[in-house]
Protein backbone atom coordinates (compact mmCIF):
# COMPACT_ATOMS: atom_id res chain seq x y z
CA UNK A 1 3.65 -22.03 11.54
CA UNK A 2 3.65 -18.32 10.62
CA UNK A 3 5.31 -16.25 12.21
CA UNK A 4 3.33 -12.59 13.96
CA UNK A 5 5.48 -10.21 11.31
CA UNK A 6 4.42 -12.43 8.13
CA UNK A 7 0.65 -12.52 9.88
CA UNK A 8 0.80 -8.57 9.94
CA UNK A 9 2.43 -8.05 6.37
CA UNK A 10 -0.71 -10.74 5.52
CA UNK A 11 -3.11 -7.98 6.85
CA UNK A 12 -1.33 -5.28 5.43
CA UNK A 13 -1.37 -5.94 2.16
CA UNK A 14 -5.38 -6.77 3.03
CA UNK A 15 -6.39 -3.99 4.25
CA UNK A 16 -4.40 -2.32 1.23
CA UNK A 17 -5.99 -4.38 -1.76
CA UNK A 18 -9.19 -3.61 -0.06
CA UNK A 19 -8.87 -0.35 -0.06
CA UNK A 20 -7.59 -0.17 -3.51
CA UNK A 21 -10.86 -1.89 -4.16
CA UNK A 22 -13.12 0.46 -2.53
CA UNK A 23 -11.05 3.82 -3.54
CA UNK A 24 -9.67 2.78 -7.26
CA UNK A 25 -12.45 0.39 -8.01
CA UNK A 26 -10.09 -2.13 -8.84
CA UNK A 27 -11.59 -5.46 -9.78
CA UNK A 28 -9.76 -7.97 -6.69
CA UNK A 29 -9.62 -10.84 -9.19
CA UNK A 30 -7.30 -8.54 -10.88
CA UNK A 31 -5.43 -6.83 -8.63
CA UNK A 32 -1.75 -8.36 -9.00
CA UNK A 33 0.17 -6.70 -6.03
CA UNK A 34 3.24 -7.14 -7.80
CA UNK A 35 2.24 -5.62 -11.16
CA UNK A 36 3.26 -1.62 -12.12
CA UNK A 37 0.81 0.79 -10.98
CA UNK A 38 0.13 1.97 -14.45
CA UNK A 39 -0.69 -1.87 -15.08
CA UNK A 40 -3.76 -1.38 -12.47
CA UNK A 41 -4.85 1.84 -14.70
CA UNK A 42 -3.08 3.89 -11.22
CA UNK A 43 -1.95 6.61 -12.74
CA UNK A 44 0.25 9.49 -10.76
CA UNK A 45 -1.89 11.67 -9.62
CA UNK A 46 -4.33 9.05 -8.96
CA UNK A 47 -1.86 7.57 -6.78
CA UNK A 48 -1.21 10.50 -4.82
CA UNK A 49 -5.06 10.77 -3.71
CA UNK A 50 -4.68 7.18 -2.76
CA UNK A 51 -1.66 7.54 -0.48
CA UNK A 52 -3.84 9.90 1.64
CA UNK A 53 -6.52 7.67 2.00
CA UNK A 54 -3.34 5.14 2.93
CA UNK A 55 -1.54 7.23 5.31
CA UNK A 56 -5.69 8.18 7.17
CA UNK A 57 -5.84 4.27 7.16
CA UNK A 58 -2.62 3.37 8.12
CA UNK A 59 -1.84 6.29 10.26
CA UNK A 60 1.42 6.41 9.04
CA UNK A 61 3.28 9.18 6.39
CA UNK A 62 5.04 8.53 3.09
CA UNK A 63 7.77 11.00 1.90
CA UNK A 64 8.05 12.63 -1.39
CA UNK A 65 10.95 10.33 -1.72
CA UNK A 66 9.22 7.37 -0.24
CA UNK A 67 6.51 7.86 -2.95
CA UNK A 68 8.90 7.82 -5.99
CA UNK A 69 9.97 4.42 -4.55
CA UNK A 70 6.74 2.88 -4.96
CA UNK A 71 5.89 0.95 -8.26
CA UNK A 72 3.36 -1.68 -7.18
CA UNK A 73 0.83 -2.49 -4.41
CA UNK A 74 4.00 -4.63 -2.68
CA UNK A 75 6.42 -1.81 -2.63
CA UNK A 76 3.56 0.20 -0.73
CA UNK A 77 2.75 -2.33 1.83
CA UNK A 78 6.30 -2.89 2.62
CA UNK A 79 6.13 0.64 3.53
CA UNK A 80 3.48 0.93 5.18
CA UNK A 81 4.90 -2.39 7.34
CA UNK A 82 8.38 -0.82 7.92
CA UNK A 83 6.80 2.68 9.10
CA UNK A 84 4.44 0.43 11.42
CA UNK A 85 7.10 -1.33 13.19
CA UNK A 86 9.50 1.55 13.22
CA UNK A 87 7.76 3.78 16.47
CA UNK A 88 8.42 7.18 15.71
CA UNK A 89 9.49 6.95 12.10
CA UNK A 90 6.07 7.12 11.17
């Protein structure tokens, strides 16, 4: 049985990929969570415009420093997770 935490990470990453989807135009059948950013055709600045649509959906903030930490989709939902379950920090 799963446990809640690996249920919300599950629906994190979801509602992340499906956003990437609607935002980057990303084809799903493609979209490797784990691969580089650049891999996805994400480039920088691209990125950036996509964390704000992240942090409206999420309500939740990512650092300057938080955002040079992120290389793939799975780096970004882990953030987005930890900021979640952290009150306050987010």
């Amino acid at each position: 049985m799963r446990s809640p935490h690996w249920e919300g990470r599950m629906d994190t990453l979801s509602r992340i990929k499906e956003l990437a989807q609607r935002e980057l135009s990303i084809d799903p059948s493609k979209m490797d969570p784990n691969a580089p950013l650049d891999a996805l055709g994400i480039d920088s600045l691209t990125f950036i415009e996509f964390m704000f649509k992240v942090e409206d959906e999420f309500g939740v903030k990512v650092s300057d420093e938080d955002l040079r930490q992120i290389k793939c989709l799975s780096d970004l939902e882990r953030h987005v997770a930890a900021s979640l379950a952290a009150p306050g920090k987010a």
